[in-house]
Every structure is written in structure tokens, then in C-alpha cells.
N, C-alpha and C. Protein backbone atom coordinates (compact mmCIF):
# COMPACT_ATOMS: atom_id res chain seq x y z
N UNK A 1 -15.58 -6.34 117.04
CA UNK A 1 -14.57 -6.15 118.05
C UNK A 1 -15.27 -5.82 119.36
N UNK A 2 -14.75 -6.69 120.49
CA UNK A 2 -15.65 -6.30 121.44
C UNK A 2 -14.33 -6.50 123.00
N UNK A 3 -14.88 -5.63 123.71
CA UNK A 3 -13.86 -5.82 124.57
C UNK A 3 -14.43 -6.44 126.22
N UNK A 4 -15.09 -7.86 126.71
CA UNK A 4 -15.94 -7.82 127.07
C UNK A 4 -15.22 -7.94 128.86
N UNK A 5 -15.58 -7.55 129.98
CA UNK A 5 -15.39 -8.04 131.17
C UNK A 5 -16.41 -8.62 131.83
N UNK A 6 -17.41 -9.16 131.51
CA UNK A 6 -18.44 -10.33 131.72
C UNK A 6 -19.58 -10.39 130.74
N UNK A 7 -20.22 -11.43 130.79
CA UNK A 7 -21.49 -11.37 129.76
C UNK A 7 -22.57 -10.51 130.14
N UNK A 8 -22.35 -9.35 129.44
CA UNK A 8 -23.48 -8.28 130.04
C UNK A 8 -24.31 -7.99 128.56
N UNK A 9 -25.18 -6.76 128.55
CA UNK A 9 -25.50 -6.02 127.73
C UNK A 9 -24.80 -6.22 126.26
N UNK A 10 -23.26 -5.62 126.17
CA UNK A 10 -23.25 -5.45 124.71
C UNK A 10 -22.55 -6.68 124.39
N UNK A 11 -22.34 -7.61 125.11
CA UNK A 11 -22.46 -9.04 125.14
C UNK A 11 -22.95 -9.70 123.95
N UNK A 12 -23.99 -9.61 124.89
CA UNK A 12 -25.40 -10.30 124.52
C UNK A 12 -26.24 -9.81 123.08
N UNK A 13 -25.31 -8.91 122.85
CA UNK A 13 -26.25 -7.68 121.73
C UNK A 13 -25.36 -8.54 120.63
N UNK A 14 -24.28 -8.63 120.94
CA UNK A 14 -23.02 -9.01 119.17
C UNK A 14 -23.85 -10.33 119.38
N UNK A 15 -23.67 -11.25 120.27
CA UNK A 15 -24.07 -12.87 120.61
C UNK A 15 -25.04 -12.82 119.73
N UNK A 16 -26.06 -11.95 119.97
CA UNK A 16 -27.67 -11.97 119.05
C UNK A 16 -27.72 -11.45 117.25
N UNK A 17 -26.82 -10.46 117.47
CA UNK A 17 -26.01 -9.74 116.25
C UNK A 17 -25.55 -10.38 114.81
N UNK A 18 -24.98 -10.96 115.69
CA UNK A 18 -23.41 -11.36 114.60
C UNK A 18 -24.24 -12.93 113.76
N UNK A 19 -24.71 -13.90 114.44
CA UNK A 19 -25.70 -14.54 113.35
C UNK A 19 -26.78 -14.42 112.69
N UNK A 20 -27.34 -12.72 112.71
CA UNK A 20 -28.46 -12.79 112.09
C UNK A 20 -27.56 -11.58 110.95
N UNK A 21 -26.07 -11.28 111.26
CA UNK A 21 -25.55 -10.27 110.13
C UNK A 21 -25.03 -11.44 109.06
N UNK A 22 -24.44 -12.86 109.74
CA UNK A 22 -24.01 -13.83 108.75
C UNK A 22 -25.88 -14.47 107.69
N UNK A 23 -26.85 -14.83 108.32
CA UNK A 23 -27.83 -15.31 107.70
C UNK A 23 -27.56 -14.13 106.39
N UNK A 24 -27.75 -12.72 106.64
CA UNK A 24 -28.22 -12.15 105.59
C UNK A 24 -26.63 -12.08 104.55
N UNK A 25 -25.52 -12.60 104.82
CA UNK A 25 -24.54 -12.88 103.45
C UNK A 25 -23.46 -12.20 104.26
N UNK A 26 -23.13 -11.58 105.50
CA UNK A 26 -22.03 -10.92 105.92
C UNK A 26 -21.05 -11.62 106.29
N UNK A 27 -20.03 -11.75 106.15
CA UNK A 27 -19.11 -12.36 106.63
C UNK A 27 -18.21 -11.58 107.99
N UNK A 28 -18.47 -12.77 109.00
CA UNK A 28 -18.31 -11.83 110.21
C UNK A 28 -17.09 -12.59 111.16
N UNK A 29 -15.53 -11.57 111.20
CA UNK A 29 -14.86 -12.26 112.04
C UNK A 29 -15.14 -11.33 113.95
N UNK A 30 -15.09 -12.26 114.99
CA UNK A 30 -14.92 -11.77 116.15
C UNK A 30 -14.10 -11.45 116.65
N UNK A 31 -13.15 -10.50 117.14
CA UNK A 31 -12.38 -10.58 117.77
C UNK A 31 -12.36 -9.63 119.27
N UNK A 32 -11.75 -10.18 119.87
CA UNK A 32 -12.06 -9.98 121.79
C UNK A 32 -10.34 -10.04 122.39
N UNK A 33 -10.66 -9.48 123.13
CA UNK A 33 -8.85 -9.32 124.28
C UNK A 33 -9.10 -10.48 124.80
N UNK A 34 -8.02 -10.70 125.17
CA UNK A 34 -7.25 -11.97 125.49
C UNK A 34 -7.96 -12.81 126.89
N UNK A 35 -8.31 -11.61 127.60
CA UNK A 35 -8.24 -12.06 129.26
C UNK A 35 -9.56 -11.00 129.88
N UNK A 36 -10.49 -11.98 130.68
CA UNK A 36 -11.28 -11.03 131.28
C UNK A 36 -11.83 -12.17 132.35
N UNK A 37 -12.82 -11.64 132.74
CA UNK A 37 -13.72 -12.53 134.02
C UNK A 37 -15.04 -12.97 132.96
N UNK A 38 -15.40 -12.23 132.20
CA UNK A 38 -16.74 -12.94 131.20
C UNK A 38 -16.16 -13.44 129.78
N UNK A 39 -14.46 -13.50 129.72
CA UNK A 39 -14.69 -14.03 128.32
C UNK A 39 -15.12 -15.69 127.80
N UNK A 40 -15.14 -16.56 128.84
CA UNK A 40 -15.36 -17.76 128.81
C UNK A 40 -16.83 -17.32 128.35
N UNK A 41 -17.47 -17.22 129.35
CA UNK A 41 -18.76 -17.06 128.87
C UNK A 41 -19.17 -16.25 127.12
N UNK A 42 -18.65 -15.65 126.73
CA UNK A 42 -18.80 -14.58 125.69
C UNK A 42 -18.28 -16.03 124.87
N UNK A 43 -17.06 -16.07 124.84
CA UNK A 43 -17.03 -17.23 123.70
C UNK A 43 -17.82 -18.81 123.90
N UNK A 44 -18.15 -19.11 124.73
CA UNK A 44 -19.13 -19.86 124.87
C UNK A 44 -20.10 -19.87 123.71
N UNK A 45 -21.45 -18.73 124.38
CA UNK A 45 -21.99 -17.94 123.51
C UNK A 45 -21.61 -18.42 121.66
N UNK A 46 -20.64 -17.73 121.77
CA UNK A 46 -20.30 -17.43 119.89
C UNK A 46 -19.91 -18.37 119.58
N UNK A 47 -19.30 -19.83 120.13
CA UNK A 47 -19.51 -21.03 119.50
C UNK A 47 -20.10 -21.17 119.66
N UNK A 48 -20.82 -21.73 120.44
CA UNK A 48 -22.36 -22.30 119.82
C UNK A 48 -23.61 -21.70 118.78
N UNK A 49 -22.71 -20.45 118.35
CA UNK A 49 -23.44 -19.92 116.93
C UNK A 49 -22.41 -20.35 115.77
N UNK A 50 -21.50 -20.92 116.17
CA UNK A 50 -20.40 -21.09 115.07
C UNK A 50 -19.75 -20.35 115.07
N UNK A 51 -19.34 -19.17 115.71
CA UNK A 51 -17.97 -18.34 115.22
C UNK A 51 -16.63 -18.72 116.35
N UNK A 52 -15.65 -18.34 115.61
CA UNK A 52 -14.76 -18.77 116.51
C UNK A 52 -14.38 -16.94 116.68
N UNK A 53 -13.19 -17.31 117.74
CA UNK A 53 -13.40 -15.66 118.63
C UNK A 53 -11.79 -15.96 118.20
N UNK A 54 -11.05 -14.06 117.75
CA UNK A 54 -9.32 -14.45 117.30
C UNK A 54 -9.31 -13.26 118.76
N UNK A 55 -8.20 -13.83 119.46
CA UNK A 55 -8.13 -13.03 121.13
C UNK A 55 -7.02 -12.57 120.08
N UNK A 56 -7.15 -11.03 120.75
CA UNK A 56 -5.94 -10.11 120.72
C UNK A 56 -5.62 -9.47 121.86
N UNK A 57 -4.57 -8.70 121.94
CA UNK A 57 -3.97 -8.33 123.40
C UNK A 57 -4.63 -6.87 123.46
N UNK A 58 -5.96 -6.64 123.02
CA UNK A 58 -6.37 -5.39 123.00
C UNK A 58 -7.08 -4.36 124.34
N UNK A 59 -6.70 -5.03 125.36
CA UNK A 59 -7.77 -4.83 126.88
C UNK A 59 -6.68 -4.05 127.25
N UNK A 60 -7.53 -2.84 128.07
CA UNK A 60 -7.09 -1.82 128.81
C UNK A 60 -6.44 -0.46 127.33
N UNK A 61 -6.63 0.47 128.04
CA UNK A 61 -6.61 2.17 126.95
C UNK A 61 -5.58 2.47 126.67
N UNK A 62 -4.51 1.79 127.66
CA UNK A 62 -2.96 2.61 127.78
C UNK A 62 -2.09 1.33 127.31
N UNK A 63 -2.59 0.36 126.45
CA UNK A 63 -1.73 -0.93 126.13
C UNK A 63 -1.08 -0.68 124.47
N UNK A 64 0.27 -0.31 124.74
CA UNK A 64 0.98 -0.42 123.78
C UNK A 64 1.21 -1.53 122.87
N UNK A 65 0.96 -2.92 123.04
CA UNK A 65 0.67 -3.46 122.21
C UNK A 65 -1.03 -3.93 121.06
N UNK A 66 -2.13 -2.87 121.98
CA UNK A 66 -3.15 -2.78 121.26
C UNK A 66 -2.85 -2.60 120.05
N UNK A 67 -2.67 -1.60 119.61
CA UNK A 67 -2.63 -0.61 118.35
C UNK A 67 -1.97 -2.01 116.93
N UNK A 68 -0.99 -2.49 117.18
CA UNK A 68 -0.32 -2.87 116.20
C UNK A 68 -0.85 -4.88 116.22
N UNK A 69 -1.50 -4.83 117.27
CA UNK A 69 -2.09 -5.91 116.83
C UNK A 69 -3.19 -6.57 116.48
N UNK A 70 -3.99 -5.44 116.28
CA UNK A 70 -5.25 -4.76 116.05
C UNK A 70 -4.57 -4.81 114.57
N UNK A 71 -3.47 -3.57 114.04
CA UNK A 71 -3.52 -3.62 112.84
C UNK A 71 -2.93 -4.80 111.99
N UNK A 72 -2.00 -5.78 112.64
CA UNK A 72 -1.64 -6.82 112.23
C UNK A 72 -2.73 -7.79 111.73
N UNK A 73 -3.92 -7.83 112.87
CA UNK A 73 -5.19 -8.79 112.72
C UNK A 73 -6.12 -8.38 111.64
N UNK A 74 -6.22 -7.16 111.48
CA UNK A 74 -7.33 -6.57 110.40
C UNK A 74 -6.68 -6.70 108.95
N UNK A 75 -5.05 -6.60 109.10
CA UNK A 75 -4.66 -6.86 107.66
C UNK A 75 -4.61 -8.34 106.86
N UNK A 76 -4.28 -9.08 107.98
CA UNK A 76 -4.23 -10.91 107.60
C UNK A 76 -5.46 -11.31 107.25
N UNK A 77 -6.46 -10.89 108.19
CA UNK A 77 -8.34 -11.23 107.89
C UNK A 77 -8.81 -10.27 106.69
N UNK A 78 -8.34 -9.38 106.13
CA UNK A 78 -8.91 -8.27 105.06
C UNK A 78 -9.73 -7.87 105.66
N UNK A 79 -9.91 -7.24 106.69
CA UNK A 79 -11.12 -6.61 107.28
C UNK A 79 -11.01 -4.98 106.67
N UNK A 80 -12.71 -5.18 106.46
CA UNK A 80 -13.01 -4.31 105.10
C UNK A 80 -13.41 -2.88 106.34
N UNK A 81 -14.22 -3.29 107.23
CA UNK A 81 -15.19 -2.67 108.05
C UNK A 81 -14.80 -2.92 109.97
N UNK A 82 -14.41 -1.62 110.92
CA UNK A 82 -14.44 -3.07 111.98
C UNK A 82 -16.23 -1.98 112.77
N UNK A 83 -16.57 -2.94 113.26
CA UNK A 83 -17.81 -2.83 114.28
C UNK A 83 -17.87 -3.03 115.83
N UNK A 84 -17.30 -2.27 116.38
CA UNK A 84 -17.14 -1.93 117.85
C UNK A 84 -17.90 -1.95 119.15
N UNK A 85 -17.60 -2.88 120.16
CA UNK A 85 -18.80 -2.47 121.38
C UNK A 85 -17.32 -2.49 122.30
N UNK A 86 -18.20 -1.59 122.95
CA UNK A 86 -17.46 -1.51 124.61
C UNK A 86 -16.40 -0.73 124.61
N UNK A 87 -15.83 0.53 125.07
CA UNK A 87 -15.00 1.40 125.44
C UNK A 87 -13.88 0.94 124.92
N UNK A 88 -12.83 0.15 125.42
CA UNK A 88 -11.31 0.12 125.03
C UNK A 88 -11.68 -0.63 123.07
N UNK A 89 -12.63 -1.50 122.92
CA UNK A 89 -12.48 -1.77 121.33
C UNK A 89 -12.92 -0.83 120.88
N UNK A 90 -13.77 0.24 121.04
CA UNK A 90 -13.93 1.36 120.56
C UNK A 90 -12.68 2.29 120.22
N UNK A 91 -12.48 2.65 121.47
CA UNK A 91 -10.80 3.71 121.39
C UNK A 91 -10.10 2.61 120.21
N UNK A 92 -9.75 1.64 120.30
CA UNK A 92 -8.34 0.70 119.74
C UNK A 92 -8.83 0.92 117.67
N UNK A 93 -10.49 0.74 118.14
CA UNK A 93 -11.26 0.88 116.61
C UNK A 93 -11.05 2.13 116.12
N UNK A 94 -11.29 2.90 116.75
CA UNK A 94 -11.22 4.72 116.28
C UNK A 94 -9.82 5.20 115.73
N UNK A 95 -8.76 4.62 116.69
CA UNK A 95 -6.88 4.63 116.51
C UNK A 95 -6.66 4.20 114.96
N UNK A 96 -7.14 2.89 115.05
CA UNK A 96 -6.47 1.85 113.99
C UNK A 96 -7.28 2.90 112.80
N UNK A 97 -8.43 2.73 112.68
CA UNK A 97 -8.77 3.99 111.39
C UNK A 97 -8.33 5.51 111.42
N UNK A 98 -8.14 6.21 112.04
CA UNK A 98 -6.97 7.37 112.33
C UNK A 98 -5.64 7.07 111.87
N UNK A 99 -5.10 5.84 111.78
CA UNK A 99 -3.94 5.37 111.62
C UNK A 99 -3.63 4.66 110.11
N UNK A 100 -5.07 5.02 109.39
CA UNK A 100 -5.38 4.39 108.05
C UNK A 100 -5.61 2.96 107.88
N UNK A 101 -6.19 2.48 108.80
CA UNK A 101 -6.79 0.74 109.04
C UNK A 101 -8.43 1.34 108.31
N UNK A 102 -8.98 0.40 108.36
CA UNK A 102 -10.31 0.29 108.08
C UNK A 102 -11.57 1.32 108.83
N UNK A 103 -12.51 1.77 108.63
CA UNK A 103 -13.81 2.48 108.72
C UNK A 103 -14.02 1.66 109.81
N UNK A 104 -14.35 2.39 111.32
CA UNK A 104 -14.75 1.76 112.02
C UNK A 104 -16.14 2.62 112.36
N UNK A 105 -17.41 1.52 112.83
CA UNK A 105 -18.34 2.12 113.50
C UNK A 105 -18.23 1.97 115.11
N UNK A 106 -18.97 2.48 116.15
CA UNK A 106 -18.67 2.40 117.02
C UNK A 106 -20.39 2.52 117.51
N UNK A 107 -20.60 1.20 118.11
CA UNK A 107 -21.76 0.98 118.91
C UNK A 107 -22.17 1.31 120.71
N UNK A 108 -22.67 2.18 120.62
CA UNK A 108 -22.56 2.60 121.89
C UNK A 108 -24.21 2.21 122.79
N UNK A 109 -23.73 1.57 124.14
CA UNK A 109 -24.96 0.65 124.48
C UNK A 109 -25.42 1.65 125.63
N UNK A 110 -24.70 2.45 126.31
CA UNK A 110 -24.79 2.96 127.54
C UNK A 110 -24.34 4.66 127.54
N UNK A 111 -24.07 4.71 128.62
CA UNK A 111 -24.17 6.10 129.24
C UNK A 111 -22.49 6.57 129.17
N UNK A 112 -21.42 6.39 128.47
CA UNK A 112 -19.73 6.16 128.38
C UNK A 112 -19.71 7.69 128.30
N UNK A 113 -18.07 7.57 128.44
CA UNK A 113 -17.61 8.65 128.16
C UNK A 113 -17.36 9.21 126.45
N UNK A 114 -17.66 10.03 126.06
CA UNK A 114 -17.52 10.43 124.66
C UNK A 114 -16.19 10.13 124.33
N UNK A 115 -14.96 9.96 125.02
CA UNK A 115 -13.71 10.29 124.69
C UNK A 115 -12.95 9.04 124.10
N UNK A 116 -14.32 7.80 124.50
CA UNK A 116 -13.40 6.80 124.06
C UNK A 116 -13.87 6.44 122.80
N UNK A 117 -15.02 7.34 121.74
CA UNK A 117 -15.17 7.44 120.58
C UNK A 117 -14.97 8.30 119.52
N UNK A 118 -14.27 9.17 119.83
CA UNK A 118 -13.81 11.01 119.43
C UNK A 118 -13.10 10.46 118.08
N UNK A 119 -12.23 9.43 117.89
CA UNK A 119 -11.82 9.12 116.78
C UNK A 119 -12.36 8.10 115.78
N UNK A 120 -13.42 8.17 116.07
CA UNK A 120 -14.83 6.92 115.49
C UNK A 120 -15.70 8.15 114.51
N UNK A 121 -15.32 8.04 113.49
CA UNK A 121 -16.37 8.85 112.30
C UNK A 121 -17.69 8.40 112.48
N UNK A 122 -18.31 7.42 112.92
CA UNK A 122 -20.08 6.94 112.80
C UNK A 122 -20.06 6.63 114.25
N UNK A 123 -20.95 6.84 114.39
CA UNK A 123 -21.92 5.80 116.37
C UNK A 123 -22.77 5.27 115.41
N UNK A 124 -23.48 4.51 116.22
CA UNK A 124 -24.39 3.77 116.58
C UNK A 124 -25.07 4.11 118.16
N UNK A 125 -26.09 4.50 118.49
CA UNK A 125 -26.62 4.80 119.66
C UNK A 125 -27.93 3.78 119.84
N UNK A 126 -27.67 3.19 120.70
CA UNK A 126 -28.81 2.33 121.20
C UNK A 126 -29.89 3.46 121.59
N UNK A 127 -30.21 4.27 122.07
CA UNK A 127 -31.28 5.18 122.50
C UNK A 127 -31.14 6.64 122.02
N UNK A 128 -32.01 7.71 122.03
CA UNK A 128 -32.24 8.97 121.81
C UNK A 128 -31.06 9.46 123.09
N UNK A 129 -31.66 8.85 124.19
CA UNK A 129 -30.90 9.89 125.26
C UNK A 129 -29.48 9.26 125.18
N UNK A 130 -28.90 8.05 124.37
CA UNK A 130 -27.61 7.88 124.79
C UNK A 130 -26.62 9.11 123.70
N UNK A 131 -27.73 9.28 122.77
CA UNK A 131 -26.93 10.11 121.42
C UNK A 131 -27.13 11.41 121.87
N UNK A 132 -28.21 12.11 122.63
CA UNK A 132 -28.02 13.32 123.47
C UNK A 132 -26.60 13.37 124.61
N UNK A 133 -26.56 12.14 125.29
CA UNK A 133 -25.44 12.19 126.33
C UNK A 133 -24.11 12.15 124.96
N UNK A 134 -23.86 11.85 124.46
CA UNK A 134 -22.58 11.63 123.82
C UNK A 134 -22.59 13.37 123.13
N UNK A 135 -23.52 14.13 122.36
CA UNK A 135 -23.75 15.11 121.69
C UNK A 135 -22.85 16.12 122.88
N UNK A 136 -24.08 15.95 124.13
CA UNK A 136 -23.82 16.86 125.06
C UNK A 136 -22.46 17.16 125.55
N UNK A 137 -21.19 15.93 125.13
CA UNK A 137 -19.82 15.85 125.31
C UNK A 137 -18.98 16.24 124.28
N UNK A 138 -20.01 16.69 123.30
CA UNK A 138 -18.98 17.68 122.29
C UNK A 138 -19.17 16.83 121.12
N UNK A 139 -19.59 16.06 120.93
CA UNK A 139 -19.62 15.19 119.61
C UNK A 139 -20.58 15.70 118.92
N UNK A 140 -21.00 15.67 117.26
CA UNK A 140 -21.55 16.12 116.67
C UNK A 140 -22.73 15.05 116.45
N UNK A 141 -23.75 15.64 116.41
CA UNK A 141 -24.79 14.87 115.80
C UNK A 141 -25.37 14.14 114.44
N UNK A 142 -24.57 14.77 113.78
CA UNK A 142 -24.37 14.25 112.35
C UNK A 142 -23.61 12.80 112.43
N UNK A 143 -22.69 12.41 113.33
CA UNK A 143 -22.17 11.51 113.59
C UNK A 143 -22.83 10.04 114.16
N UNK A 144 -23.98 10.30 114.66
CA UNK A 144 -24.03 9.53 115.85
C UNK A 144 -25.80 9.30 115.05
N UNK A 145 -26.11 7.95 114.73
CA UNK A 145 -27.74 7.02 114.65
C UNK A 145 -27.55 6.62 115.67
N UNK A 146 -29.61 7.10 115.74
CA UNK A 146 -29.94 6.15 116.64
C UNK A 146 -30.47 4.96 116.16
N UNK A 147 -30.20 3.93 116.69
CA UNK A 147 -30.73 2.17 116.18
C UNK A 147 -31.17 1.44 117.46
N UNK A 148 -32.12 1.37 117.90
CA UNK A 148 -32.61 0.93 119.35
C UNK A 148 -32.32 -0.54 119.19
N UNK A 149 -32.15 -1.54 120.53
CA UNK A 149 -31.40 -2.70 119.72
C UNK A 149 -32.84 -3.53 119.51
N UNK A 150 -32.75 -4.56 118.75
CA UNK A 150 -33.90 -5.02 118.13
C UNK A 150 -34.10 -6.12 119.29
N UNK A 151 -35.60 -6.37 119.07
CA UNK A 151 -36.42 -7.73 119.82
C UNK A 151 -36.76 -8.83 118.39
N UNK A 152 -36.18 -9.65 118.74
CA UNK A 152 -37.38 -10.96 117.77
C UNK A 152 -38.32 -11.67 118.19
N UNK A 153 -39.68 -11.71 117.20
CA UNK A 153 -40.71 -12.48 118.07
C UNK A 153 -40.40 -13.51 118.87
N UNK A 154 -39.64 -14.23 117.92
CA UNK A 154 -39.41 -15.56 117.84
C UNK A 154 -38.70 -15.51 119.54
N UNK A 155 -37.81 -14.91 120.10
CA UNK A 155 -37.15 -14.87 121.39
C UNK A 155 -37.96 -14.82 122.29
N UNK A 156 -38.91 -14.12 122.20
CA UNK A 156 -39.94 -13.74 123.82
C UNK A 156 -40.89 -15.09 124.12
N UNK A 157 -40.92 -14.72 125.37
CA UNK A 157 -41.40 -16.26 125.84
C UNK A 157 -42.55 -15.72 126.07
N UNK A 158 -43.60 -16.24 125.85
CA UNK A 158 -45.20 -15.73 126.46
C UNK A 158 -45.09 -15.64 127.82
């Protein structure tokens, strides 16, 4: 679940992500809000790895139709697990499991506010200091790995 407003960072992280979680046997659906300035680009991207992207109306914190179509989508797909980047799919991820939907993790790439993961049982912290900044906002540390995001040889250009 990703909530993207251009091809940035945690973008680029699921883009790189999400076919090396299918190689190893995962079965991985995408899903993204409806409307942004980078979603062309983002689904671009994920077809040309093969996934297709299911848009939901999940963009922006205060959208009353997030919540129930979020849980409508996770029940039709059997989504066992959801895996979160970016602030509003985070909050919408944290709700829907508060609300008895599925175990969500919540991947955190940057420097955010803690508040839009408070209902997210696991992080994911790209860095030491991003899991200190989130700690330092009241979150527990027991909660929150760090997983720095990975390089493949194979990507770097000499």
C-alpha cells in the first residue's frame, strides 16, 4: 500500500521491492490512491515489473471513504498482511488493523510524524536515526526495526 505524490524515495523502494518479494514465492498485490501528480509514473514503474496497481480512494487523512475501501479491497484480495509506505497508507494501514483487517507493517523512509503510525504494531525504519526520531515521539522501541534499504550489485553502474 503506498500512497505516492510523485516518484520519489519510497517510490522507488516498493518499485525495487515488490519483484524481488514475488522472485522469492510472495504473492504481492499493489495498491495506491486514485489520483496524484507521480502516480503515472509509479504505475509505469510496476508494470513494467508486471504488477498491476488496484487504485483506491485512499489519499488524504481526513477521507471518509478511505477506511471502508481499504477494508472492502483487503477482503476480496484475502490480504493476509498489508505493507505500508508513505503517511496517509500508513494511517489508513494502522485504522483498517485497529478495526480488525489484517497485521499491518508500516515502512518508514524519512523523518514523518509519529502520529501517522501510532496504530501500526511493527515499523520498519530505514535508518538508526529515523527509529530514534519516531522513539523520541513517544513510540516504543520494541516496535520499530531497523532495515536500511538494500543496494544490489547487479544495479550500480561502475
Amino acid at each position: 500500500m503506498i500512497t505516492p505524490s510523485r516518484m520519489a524515495g519510497a517510490e522507488r523502494h516498493l518499485a525495487w521491492l515488490a519483484p524481488r518479494l514475488r522472485e522469492r514465492g510472495h504473492h504481492i498485490d499493489i495498491a495506491c490512491n486514485t489520483s496524484s501528480r507521480g502516480l503515472d509514473e509509479f504505475r509505469h514503474a510496476m508494470q513494467e515489473s508486471g504488477f498491476e496497481i488496484t487504485a483506491l480512494p485512499i489519499g488524504g487523512k481526513f477521507n471518509a471513504r478511505a477506511l471502508p475501501a481499504l477494508l472492502g479491497a483487503t477482503r476480496r484480495m484475502e490480504i493476509e498482511l498489508t505493507h505500508s509506505h508513505l503517511s496517509s497508507a500508513s494511517w489508513w494501514c494502522g485504522w483498517l488493523e485497529k478495526m480488525g483487517g489484517p497485521p499491518s507493517v508500516g515502512h518508514v523512509q524519512g523523518f514523518t510524524s509519529a502520529h501517522w503510525h501510532r496504530h501500526q504494531k511493527h515499523l520498519i525504519a530505514c535508518s538508526q536515526a529515523v527509529k530514534d526520531h519516531m522513539i523520541t515521539q513517544g513510540l516504543r522501541a520494541e516496535r520499530i526495526q531497523v532495515l536500511p534499504n538494500p543496494v544490489a550489485a547487479e544495479d550500480l553502474q561502475p
